[in-house]
Protein backbone atom coordinates (compact mmCIF):
# COMPACT_ATOMS: atom_id res chain seq x y z
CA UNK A 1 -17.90 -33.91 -22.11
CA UNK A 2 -18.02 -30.41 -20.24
CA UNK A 3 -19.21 -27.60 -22.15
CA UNK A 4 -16.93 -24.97 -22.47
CA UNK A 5 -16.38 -21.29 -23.34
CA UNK A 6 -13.49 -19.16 -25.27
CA UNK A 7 -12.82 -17.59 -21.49
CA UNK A 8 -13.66 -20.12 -19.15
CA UNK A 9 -14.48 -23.14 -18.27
CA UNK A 10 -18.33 -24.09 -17.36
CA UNK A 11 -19.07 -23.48 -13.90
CA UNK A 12 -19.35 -26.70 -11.98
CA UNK A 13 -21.96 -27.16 -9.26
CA UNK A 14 -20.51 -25.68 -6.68
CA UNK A 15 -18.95 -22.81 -8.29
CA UNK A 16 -22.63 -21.94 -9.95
CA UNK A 17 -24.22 -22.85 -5.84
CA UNK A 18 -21.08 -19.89 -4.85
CA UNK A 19 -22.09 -17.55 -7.78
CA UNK A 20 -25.96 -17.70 -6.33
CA UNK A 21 -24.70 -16.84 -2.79
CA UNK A 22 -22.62 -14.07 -4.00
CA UNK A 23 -25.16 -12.64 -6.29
CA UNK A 24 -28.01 -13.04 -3.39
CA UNK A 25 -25.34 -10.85 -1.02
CA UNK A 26 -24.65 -8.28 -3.25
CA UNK A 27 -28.13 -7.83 -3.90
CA UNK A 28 -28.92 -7.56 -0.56
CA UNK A 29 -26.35 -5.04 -0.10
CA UNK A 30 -27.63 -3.47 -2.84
CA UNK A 31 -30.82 -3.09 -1.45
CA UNK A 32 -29.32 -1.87 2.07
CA UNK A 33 -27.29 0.78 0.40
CA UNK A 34 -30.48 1.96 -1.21
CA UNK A 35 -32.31 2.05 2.28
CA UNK A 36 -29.97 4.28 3.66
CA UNK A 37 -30.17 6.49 0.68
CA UNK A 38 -34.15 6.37 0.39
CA UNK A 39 -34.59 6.96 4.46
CA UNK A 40 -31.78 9.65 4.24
CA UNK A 41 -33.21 11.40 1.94
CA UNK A 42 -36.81 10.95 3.73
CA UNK A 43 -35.30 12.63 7.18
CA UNK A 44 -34.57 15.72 5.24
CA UNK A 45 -37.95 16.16 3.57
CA UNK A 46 -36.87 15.42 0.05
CA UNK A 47 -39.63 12.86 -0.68
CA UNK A 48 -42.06 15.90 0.08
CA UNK A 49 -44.98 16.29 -2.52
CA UNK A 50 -43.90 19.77 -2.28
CA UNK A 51 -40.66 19.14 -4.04
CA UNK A 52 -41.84 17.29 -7.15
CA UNK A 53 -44.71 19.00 -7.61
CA UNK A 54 -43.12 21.23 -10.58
CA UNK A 55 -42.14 17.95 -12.95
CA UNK A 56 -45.91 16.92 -13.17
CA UNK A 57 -46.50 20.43 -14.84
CA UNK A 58 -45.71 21.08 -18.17
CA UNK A 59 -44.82 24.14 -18.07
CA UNK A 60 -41.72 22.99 -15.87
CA UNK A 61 -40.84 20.90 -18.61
CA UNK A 62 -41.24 23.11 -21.68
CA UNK A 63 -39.72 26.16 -19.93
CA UNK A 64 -36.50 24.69 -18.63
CA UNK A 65 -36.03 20.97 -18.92
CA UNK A 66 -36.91 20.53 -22.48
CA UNK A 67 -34.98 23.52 -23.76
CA UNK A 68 -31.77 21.88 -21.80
CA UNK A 69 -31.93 18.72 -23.26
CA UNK A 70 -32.43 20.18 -26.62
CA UNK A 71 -29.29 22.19 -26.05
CA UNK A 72 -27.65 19.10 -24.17
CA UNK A 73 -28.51 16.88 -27.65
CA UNK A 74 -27.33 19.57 -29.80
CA UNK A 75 -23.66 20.03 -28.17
CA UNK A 76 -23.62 15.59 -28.23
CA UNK A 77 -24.84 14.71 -31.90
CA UNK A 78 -22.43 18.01 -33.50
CA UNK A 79 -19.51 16.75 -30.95
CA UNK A 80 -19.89 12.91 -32.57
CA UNK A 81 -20.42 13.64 -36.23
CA UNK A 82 -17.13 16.01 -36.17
CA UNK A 83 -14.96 14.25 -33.39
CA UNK A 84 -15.77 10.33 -35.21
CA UNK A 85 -14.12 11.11 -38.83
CA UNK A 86 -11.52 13.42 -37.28
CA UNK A 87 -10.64 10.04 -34.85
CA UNK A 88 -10.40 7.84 -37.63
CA UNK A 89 -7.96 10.23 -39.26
CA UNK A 90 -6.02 10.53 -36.99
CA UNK A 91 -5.62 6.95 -35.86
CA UNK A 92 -4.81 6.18 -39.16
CA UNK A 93 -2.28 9.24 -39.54
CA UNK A 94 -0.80 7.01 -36.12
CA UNK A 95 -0.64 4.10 -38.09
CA UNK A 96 1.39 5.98 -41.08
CA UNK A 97 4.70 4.52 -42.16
CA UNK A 98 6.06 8.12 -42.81
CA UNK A 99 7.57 9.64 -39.96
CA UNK A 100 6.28 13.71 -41.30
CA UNK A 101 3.35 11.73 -40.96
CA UNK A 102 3.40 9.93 -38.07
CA UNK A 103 5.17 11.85 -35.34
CA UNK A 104 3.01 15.31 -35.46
CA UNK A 105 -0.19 13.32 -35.52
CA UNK A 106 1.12 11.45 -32.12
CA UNK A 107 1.74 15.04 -30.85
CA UNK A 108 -1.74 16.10 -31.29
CA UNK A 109 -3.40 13.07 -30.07
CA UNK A 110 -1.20 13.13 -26.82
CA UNK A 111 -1.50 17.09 -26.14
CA UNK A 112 -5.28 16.96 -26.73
CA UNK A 113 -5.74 13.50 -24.33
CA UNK A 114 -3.50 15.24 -21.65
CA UNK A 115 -5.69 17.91 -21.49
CA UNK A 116 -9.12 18.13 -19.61
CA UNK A 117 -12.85 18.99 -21.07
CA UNK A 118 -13.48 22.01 -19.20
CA UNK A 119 -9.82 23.82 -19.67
CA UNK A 120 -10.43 23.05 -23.56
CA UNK A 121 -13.84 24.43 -23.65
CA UNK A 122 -12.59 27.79 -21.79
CA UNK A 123 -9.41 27.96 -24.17
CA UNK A 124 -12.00 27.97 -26.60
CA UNK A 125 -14.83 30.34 -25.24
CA UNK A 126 -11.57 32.56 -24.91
CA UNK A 127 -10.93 32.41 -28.54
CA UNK A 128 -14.20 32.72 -30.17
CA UNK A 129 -14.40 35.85 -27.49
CA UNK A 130 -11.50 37.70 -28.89
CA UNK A 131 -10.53 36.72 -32.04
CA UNK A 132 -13.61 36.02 -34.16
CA UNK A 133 -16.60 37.76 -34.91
CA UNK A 134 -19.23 35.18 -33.83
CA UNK A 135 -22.31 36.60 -31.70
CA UNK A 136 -22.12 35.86 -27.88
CA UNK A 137 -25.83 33.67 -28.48
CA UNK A 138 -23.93 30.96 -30.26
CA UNK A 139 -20.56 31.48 -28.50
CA UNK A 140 -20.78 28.67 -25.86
CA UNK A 141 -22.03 26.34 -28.46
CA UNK A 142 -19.47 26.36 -30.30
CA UNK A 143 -16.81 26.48 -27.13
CA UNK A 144 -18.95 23.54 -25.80
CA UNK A 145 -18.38 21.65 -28.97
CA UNK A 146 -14.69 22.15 -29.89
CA UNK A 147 -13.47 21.14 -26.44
CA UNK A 148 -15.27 17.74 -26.44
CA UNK A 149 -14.31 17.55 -30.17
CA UNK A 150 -10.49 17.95 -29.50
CA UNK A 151 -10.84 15.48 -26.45
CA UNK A 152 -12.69 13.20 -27.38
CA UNK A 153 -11.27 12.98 -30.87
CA UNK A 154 -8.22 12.59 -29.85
CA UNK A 155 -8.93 9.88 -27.45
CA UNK A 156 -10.95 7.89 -30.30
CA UNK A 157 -8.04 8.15 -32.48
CA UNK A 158 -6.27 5.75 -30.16
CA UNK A 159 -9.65 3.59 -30.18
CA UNK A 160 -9.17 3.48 -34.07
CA UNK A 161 -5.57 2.77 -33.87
CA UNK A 162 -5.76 -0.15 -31.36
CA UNK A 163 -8.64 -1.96 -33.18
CA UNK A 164 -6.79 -1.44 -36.42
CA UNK A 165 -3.88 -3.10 -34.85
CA UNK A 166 -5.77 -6.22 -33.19
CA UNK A 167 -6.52 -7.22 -36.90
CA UNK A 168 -4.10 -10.31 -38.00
CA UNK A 169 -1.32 -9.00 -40.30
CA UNK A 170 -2.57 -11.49 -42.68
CA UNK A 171 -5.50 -9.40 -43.58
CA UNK A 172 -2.71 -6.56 -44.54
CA UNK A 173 -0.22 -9.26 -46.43
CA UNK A 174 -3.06 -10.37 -48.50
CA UNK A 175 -4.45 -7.39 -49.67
CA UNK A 176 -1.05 -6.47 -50.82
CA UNK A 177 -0.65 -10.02 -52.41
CA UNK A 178 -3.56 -8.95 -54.79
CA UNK A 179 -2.21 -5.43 -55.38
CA UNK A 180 -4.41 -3.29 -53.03
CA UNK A 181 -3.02 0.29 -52.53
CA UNK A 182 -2.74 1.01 -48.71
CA UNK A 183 -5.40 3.07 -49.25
CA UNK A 184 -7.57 0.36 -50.36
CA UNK A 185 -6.64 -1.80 -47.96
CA UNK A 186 -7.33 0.41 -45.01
CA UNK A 187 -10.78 1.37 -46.53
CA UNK A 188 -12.09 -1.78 -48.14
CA UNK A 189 -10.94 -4.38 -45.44
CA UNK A 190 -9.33 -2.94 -42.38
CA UNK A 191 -11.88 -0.33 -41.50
CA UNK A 192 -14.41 -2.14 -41.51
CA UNK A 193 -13.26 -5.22 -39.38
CA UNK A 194 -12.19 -2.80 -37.12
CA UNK A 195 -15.09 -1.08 -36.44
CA UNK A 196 -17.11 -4.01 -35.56
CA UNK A 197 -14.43 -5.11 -32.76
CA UNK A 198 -13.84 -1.54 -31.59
CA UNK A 199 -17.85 -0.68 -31.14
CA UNK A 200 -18.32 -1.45 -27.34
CA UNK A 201 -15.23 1.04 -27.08
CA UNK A 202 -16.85 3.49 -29.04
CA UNK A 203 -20.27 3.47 -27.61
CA UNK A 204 -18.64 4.29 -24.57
CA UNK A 205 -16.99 6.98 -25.88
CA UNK A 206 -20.05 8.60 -26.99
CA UNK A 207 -21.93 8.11 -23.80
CA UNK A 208 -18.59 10.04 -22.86
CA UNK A 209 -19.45 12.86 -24.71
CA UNK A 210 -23.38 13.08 -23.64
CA UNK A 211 -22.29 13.48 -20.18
CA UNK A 212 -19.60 16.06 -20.62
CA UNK A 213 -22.15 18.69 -21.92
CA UNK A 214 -22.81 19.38 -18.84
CA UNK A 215 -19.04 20.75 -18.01
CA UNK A 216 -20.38 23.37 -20.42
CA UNK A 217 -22.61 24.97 -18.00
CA UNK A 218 -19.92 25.92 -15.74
CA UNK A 219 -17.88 28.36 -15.45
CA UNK A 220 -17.26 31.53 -18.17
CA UNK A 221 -18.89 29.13 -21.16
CA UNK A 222 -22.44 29.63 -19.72
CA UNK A 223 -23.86 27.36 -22.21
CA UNK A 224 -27.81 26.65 -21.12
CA UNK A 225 -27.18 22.75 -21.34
CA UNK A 226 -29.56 20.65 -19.41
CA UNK A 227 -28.13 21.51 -15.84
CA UNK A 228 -27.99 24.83 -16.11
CA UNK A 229 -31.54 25.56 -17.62
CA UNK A 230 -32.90 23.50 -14.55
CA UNK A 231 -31.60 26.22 -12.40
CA UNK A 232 -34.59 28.67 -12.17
CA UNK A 233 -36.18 25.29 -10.53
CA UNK A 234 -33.98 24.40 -7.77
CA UNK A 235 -34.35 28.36 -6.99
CA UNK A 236 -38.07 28.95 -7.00
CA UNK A 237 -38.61 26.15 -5.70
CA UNK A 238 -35.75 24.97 -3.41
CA UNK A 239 -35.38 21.17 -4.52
CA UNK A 240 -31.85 20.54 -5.91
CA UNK A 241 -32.31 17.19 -5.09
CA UNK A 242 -35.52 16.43 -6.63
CA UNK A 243 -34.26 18.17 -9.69
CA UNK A 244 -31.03 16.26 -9.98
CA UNK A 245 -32.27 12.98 -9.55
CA UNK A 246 -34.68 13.67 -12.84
CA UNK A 247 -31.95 15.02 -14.72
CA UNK A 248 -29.73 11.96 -13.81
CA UNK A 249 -32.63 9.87 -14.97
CA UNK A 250 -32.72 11.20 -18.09
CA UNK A 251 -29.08 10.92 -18.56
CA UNK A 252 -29.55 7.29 -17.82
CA UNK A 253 -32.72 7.05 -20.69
CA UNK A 254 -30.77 8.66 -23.17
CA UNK A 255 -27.26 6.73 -22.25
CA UNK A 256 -29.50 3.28 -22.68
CA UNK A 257 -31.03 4.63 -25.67
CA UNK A 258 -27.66 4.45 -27.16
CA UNK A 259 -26.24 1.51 -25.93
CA UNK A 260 -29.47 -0.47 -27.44
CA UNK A 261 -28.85 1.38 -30.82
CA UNK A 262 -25.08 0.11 -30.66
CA UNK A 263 -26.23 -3.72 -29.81
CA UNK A 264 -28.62 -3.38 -32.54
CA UNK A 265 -25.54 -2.00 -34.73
CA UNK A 266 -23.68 -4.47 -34.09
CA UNK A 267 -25.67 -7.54 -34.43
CA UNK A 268 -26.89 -5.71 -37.62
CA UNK A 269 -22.66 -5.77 -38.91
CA UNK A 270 -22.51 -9.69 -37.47
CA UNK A 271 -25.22 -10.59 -39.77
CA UNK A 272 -23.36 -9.27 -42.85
CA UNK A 273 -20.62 -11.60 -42.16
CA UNK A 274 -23.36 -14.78 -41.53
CA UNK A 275 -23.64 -17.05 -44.89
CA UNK A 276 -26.91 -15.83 -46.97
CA UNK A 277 -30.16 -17.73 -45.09
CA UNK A 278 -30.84 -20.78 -47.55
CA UNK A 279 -27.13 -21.25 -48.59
CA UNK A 280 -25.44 -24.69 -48.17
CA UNK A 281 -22.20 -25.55 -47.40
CA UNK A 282 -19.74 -27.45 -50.21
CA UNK A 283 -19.81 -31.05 -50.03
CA UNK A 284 -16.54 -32.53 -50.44
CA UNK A 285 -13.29 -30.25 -51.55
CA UNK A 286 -13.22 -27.75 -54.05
CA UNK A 287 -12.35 -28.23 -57.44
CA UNK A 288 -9.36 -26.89 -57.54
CA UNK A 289 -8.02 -29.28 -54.68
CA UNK A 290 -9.40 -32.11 -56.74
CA UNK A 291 -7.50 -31.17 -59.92
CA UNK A 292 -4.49 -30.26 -58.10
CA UNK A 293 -5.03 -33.83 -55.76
CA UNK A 294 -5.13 -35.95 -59.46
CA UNK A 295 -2.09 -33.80 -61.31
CA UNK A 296 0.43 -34.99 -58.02
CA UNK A 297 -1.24 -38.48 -58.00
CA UNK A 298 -0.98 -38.73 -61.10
CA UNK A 299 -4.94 -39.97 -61.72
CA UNK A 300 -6.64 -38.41 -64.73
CA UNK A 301 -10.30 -37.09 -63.48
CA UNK A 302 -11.03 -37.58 -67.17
């Protein structure tokens, strides 16, 4: 009998032979694509001692690229505690039955999603500029934070929503069979179903965010993110290339670091749902079947 999968079928022998070819070709591809980039790079110098020099000193690193990602971290981790509960609000204001509800929620998801980063985090550098009294130092941060707080929260809201919704109505029906409020319901047995399916989404999200602090070293926001404080680097010391390449491997470390904490998550929630270790199944059919089995039949269990 042929093992097979909720997706697919098993691979057969010469589908798995095809899968080695094809994974042997795009590896060597792979490794082509990264000889042109490695002896590109090597005709214009950029491998030059010269050029990495700085990132084996730590002043380099405690002047500039520390201080960054600091900044960088900060933006991220204020940007996900606000923009996560203000998603689930408003996916579940989506999911209202009352239209007052419903309808200006929808607006406000869908004029926030329309809209990019960068424009939001101006609007709001704008704002904080002329019509409240907080001191230019902290200015950017908080532009920086309430543009990828209206974006991205608006955009969860519709990852809330759509997990919410791939639930089975049963789930819903029953709650209300045993006189759950909606509210209840949503909190004790929707939510959290939901959030174990919608994770992967989520994560992503997030990752989302880490990356667009750097939009907020552009333009009038000026916030010293990790980008920007690694520019008195590329000028003393004329390797932009160099520079961005560690930068972009820090990205990467920190984008990994999070996707490892979200597997771990979410084995961690799979295990909750796993019968206690030790615990054995019922033999035979509950009681209740068995009385109701002997009142039809007639048979007295007595």
């Amino acid at each position: 009998m042929s093992t097979q999968t909720v997706l697919y079928d098993a691979p057969g022998p010469k589908a798995r032979a095809r899968n080695w070819i094809y994974t042997v070709l795009f590896g060597l591809v792979l490794l082509l694509v990264a000889w042109f980039v490695y002896n590109g790079f090597d005709e214009k110098g950029q491998w030059a001692g010269a050029l990495w020099k700085p990132f084996i000193e730590g002043s380099t690193w405690t002047q500039f690229l520390l201080p960054g990602l600091l900044n960088t971290l900060k933006a991220a981790a204020l940007s996900i505690v606000i923009a996560l509960p203000i998603g689930a609000l408003l996916g579940i204001g989506r999911l209202s039955q009352h239209k007052w509800v419903r309808i200006p929620v929808g607006a406000v998801v869908e004029f926030f999603r329309a809209i990019p980063v960068l424009l939001l985090m101006v609007f709001g550098a704008a704002l904080y500029a002329y019509y409240t009294p907080i001191e230019a130092d902290t200015r950017p941060l908080f532009a920086a934070v309430t543009g990828l707080v209206l974006y991205n929260g608006s955009v969860m809201a519709e990852v809330f929503r759509a997990g919410i919704l791939s639930l089975p109505k049963g789930q819903t029906e029953a709650a209300s069979a045993l006189g759950l409020r909606k509210t209840q319901t949503m909190v004790s047995i929707l939510l959290p179903q939901a959030v174990t399916l919608m994770l992967p989404a989520l994560v992503s999200q997030l990752v989302v965010i880490l990356k667009d602090t750097a939009l907020a070293g552009q333009l009038t926001i000026g916030y010293d993110e990790l980008i920007r404080g690694s520019g008195p680097i590329t000028g003393n010391f004329n390797n932009t290339i160099p520079t961005l390449i560690v930068i972009a491997i820090i990205f990467i470390t920190l984008n990994l670091i999070l996707s490892w904490f979200a597997s771990y998550l979410e084995r961690k929630l799979s295990r909750r749902k796993k019968a206690p270790r030790g615990a054995k199944p019922l033999e035979g059919p509950p009681a209740a079947v068995t009385a109701a089995t002997d009142f039809n039949t007639g048979n007295s269990s007595a």
